[in-house]
N, C-alpha and C. Protein backbone atom coordinates (compact mmCIF):
# COMPACT_ATOMS: atom_id res chain seq x y z
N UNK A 1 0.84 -1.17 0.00
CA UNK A 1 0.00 0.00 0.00
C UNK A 1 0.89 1.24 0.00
N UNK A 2 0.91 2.39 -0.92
CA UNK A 2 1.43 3.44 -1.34
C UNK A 2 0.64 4.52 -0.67
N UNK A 3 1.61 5.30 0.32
CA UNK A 3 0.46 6.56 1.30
C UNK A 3 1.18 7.42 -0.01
N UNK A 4 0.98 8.76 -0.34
CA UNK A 4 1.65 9.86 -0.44
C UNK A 4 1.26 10.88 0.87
N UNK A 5 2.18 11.39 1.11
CA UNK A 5 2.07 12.48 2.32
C UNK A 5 2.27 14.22 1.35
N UNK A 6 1.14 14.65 2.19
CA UNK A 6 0.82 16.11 1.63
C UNK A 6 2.22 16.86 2.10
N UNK A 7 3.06 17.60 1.24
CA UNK A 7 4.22 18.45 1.32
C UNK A 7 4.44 19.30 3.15
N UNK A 8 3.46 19.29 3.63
CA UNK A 8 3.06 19.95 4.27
C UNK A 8 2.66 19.07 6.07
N UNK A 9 2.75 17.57 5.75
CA UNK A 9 1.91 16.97 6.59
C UNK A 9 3.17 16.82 7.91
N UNK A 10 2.78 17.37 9.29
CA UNK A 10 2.52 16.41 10.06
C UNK A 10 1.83 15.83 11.73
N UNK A 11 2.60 14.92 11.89
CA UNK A 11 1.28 13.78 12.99
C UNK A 11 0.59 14.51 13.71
N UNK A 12 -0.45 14.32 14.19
CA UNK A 12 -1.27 14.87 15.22
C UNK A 12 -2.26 14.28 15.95
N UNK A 13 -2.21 14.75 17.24
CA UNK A 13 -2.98 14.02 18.45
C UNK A 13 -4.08 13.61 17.87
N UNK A 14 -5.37 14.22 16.75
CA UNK A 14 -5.83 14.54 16.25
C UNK A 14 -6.50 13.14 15.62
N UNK A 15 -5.59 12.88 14.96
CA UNK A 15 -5.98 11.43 14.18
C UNK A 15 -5.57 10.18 15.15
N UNK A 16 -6.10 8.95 14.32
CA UNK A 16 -5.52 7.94 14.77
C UNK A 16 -4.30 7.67 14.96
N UNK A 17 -3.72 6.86 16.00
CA UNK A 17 -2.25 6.68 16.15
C UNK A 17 -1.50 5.65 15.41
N UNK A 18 -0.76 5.90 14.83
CA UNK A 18 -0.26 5.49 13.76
C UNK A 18 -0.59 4.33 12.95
N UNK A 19 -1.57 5.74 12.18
CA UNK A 19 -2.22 5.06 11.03
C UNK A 19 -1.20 5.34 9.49
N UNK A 20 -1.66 4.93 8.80
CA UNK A 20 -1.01 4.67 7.54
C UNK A 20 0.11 6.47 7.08
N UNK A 21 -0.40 7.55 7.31
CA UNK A 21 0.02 8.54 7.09
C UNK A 21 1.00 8.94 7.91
N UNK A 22 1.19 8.63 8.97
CA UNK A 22 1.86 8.41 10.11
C UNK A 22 3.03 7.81 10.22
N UNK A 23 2.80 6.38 9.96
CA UNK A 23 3.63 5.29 9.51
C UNK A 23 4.25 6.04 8.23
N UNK A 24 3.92 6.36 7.18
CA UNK A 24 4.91 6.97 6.14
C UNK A 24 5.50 8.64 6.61
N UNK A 25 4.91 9.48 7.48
CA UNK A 25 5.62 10.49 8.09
C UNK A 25 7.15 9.56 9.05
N UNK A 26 6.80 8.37 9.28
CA UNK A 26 7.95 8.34 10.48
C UNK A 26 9.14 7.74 9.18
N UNK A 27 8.33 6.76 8.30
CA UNK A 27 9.50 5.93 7.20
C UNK A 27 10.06 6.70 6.58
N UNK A 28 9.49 8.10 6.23
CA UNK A 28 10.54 8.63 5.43
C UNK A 28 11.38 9.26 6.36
N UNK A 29 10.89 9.98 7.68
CA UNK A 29 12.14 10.93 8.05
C UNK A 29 13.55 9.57 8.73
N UNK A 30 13.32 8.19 9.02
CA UNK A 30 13.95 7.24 9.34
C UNK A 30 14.87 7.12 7.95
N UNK A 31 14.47 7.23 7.23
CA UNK A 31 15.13 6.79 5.43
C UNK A 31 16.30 8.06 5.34
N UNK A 32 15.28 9.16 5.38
CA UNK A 32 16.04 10.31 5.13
C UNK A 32 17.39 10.34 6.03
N UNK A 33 17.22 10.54 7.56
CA UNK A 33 18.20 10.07 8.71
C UNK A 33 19.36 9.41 8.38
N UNK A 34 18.74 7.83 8.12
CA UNK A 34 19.86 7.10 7.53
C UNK A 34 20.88 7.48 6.38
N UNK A 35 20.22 7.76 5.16
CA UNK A 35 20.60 8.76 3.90
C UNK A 35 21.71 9.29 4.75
N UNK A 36 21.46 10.42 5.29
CA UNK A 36 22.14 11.50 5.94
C UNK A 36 23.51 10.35 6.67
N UNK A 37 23.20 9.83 7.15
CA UNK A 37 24.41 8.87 8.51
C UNK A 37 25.33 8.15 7.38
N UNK A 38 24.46 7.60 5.98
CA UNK A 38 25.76 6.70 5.26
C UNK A 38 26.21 7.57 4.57
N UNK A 39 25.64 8.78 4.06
CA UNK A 39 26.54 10.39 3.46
C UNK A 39 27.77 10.58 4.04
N UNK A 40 27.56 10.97 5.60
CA UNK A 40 28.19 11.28 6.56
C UNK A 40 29.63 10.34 6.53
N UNK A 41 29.48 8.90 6.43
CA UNK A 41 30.33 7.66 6.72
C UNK A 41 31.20 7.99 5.33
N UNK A 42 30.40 7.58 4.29
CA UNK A 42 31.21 7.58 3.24
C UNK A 42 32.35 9.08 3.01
N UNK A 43 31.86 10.16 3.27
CA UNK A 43 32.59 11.23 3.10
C UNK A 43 33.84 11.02 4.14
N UNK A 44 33.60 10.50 5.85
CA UNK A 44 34.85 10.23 6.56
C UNK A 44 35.96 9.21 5.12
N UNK A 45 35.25 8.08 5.08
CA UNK A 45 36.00 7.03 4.19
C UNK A 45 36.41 7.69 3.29
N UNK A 46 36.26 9.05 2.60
CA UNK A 46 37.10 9.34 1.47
C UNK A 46 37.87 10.11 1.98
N UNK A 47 37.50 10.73 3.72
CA UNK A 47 38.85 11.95 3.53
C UNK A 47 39.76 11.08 4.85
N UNK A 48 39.86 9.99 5.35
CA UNK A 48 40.90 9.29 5.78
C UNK A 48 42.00 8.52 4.68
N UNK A 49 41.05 8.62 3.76
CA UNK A 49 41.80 7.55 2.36
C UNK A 49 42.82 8.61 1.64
N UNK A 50 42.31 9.78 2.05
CA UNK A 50 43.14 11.24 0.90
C UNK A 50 43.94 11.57 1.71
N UNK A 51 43.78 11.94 3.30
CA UNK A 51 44.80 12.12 3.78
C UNK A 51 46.10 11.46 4.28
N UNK A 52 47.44 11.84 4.30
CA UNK A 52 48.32 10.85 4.55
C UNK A 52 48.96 11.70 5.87
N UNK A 53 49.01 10.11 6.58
CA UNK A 53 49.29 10.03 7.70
C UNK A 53 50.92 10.72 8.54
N UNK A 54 51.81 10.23 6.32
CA UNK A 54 53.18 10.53 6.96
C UNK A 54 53.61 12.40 7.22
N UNK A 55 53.04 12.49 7.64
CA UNK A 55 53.39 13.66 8.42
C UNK A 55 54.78 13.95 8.81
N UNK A 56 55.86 14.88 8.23
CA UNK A 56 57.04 15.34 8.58
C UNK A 56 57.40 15.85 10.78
N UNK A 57 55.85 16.80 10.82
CA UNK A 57 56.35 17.34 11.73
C UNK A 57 55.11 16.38 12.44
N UNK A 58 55.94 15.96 14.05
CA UNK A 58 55.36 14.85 14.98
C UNK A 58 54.39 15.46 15.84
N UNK A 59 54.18 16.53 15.95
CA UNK A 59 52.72 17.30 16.35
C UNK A 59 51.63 16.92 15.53
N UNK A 60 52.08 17.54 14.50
CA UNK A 60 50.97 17.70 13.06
C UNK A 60 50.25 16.02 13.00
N UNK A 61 51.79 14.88 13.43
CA UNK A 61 50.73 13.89 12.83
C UNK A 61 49.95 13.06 14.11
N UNK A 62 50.37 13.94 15.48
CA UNK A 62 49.64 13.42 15.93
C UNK A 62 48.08 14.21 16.09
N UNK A 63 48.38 15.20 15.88
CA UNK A 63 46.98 15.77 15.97
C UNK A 63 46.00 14.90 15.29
N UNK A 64 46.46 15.07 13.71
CA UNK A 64 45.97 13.82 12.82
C UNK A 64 45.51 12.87 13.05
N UNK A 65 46.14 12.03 13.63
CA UNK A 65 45.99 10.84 14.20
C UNK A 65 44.87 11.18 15.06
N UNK A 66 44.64 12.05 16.29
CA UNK A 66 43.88 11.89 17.38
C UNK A 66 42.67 12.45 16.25
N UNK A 67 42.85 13.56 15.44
CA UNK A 67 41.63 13.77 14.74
C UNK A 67 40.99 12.27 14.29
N UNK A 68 41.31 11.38 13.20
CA UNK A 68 41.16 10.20 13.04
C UNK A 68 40.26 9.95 14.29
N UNK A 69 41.02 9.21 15.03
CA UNK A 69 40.55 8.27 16.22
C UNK A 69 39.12 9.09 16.57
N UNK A 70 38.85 10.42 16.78
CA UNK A 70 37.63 11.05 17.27
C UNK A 70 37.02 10.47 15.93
N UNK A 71 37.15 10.73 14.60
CA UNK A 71 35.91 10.37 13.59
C UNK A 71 35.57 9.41 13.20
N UNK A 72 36.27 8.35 14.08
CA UNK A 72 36.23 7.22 13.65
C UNK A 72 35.37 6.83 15.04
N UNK A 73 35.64 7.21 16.00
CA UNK A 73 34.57 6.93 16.99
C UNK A 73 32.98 7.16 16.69
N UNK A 74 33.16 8.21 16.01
CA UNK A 74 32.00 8.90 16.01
C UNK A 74 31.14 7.86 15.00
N UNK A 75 31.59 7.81 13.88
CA UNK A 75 30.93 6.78 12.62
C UNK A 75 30.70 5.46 13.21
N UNK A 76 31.49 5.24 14.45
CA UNK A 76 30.95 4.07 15.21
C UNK A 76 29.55 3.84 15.71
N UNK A 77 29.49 4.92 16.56
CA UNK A 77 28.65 5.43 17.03
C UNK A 77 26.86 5.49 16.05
N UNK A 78 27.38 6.10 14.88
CA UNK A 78 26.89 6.38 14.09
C UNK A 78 26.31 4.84 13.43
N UNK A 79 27.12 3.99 13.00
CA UNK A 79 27.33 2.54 12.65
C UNK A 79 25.40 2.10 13.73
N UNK A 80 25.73 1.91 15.26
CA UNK A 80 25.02 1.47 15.65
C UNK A 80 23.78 1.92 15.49
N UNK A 81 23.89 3.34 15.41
CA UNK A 81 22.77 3.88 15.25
C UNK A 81 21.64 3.89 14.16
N UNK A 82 22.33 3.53 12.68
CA UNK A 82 21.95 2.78 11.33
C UNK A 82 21.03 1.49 12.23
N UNK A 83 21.82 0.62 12.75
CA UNK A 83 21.49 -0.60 13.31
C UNK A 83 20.06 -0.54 13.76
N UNK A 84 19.90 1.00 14.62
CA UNK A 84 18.54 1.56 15.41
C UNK A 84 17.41 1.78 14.09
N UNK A 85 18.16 2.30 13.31
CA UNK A 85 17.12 2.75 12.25
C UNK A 85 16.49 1.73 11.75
N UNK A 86 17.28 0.70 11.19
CA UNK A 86 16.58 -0.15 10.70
C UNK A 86 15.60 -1.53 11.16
N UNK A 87 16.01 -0.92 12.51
CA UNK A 87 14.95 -1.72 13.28
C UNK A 87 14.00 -1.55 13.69
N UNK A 88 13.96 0.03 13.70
CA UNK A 88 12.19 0.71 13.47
C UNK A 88 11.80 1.19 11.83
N UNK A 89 12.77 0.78 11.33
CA UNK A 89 12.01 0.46 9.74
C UNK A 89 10.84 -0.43 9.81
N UNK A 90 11.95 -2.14 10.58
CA UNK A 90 11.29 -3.33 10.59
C UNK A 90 10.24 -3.29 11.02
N UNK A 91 10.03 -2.29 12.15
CA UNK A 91 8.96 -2.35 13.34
C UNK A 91 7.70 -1.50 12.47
N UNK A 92 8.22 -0.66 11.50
CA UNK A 92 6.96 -0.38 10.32
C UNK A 92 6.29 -0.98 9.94
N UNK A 93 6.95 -1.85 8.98
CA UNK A 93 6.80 -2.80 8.32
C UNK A 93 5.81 -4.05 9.18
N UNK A 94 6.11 -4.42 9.98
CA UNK A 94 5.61 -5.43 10.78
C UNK A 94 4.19 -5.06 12.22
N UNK A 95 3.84 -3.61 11.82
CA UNK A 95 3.32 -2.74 12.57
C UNK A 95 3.18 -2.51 14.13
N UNK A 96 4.64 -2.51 15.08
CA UNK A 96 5.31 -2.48 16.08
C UNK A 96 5.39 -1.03 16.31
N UNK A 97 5.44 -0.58 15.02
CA UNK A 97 6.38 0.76 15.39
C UNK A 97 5.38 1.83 15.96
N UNK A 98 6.18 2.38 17.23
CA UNK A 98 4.93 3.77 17.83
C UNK A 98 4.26 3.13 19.26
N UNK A 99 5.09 1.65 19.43
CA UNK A 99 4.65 1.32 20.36
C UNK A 99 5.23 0.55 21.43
N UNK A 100 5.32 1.01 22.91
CA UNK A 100 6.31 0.19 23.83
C UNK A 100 6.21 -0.78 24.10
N UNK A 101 8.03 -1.57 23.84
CA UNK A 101 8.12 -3.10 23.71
C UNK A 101 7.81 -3.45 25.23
N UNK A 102 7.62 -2.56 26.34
CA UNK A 102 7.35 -2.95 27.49
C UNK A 102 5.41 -3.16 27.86
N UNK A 103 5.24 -2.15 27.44
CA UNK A 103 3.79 -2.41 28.43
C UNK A 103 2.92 -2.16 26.60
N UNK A 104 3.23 -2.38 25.85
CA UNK A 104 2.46 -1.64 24.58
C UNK A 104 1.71 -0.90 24.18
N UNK A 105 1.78 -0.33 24.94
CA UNK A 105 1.14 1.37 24.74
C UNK A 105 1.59 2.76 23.79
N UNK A 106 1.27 3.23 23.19
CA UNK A 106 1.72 4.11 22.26
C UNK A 106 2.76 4.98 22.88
N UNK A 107 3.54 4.91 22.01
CA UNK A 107 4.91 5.75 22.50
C UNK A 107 4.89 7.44 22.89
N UNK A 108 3.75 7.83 21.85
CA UNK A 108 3.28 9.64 21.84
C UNK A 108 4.26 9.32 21.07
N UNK A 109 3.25 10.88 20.01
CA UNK A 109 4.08 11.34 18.49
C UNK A 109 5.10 12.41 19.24
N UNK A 110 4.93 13.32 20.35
CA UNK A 110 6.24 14.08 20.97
C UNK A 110 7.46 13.61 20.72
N UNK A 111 7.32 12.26 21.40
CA UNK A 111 8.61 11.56 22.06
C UNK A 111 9.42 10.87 20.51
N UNK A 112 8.12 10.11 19.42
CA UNK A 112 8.98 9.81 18.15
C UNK A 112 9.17 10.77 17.74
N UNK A 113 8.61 11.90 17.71
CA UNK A 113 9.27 13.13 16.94
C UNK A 113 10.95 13.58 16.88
N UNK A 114 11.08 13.22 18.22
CA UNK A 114 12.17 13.63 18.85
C UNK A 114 12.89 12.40 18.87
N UNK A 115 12.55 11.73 18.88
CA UNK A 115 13.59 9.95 19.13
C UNK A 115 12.77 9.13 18.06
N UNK A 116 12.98 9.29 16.74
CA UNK A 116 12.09 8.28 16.03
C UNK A 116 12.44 7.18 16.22
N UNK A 117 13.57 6.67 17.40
CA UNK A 117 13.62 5.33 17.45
C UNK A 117 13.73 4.58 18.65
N UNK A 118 12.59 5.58 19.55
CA UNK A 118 12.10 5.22 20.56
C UNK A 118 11.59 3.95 20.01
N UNK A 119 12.03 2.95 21.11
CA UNK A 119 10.94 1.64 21.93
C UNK A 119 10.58 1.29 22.62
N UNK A 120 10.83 2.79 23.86
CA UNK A 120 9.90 2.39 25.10
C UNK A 120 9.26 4.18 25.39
N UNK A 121 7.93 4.25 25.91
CA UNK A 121 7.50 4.99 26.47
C UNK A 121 8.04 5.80 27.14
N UNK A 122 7.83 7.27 27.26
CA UNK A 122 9.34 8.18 28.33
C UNK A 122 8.79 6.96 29.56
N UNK A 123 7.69 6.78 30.33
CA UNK A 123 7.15 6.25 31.80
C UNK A 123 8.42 5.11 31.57
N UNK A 124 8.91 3.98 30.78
CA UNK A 124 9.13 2.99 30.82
C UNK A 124 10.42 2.83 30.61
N UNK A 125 10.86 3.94 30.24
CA UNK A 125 12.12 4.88 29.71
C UNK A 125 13.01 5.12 31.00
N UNK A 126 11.98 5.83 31.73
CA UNK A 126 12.58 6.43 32.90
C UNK A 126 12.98 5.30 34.23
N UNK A 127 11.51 4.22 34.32
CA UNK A 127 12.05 3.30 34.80
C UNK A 127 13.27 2.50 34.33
N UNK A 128 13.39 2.46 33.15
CA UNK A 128 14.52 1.54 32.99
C UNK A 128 15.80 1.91 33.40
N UNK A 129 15.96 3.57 33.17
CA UNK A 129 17.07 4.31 33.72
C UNK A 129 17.44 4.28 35.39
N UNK A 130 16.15 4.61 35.76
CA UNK A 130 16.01 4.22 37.41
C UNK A 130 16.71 3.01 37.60
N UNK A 131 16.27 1.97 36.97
CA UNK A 131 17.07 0.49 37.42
C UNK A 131 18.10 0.17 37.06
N UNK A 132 18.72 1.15 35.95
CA UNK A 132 20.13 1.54 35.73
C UNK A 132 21.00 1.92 36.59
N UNK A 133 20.30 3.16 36.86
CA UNK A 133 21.18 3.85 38.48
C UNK A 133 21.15 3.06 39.63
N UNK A 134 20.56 2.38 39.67
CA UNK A 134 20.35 1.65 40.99
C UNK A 134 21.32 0.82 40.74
N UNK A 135 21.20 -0.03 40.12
CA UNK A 135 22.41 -1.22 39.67
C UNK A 135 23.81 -0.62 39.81
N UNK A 136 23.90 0.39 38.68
CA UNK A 136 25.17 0.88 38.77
C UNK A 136 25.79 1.39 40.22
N UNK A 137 24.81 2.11 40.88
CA UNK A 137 25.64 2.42 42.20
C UNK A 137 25.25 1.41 43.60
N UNK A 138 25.31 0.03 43.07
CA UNK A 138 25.57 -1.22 44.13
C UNK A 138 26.74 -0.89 44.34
């Protein structure tokens, strides 16, 4: 099934929760996102490949170097986060998405707005963090 979304559209308390228009407001800005993250990757991969490492003066190449190591963290980072995307692709597709893997209740369009790859509710969110902190400072 093919939505088109009006130039202009988006979600609201208003309608049903993620109904078909919805679901294609969240797939494309998830698509687009990604777009943007393997842009991002590939452009590191061409300017680590252009630049050379052998550096005369031993400042210069370590700066270099530590530059490296930060952008390469980062595309890591970035790496997993692809991983996120495409698992609330799946959760489109399979009609999961918009809704917490804990108690299944709608996530609120706020919170995907802002985290389209929320999978838990802020309520379920916050507990989980709670039982984070707790753990961590045994």
């Amino acid at each position: 099934m093919s939505v088109t979304l009006p130039p202009d559209y988006m979600p609201s308390d208003e309608e049903e929760f993620m109904n078909p228009q919805q679901l294609e407001y969240f797939r494309q800005k998830l698509l687009r996102w990604k777009a943007e993250l393997v842009r991002d990757a590939n452009e590191t991969l061409s300017n680590l490949t252009e630049q050379n490492l052998q550096q005369p003066d031993m400042a210069d190449r370590a700066s270099l170097e530590t530059e490296h190591s930060i952008e390469l963290r980062t595309r890591d980072r970035e790496r997993k986060l692809i991983s996120k995307i495409n698992s609330a692709l799946k959760r489109i597709e399979d009609g999961t998405y918009g809704y917490c893997e804990e108690t299944d209740e709608p996530i609120g369009l706020k919170r995907l707005e802002a985290r389209p790859i929320a999978t838990l509710s802020l309520e379920a969110q916050e507990r989980h963090e709670k039982m984070e902190r707790t753990h961590r400072d045994d």
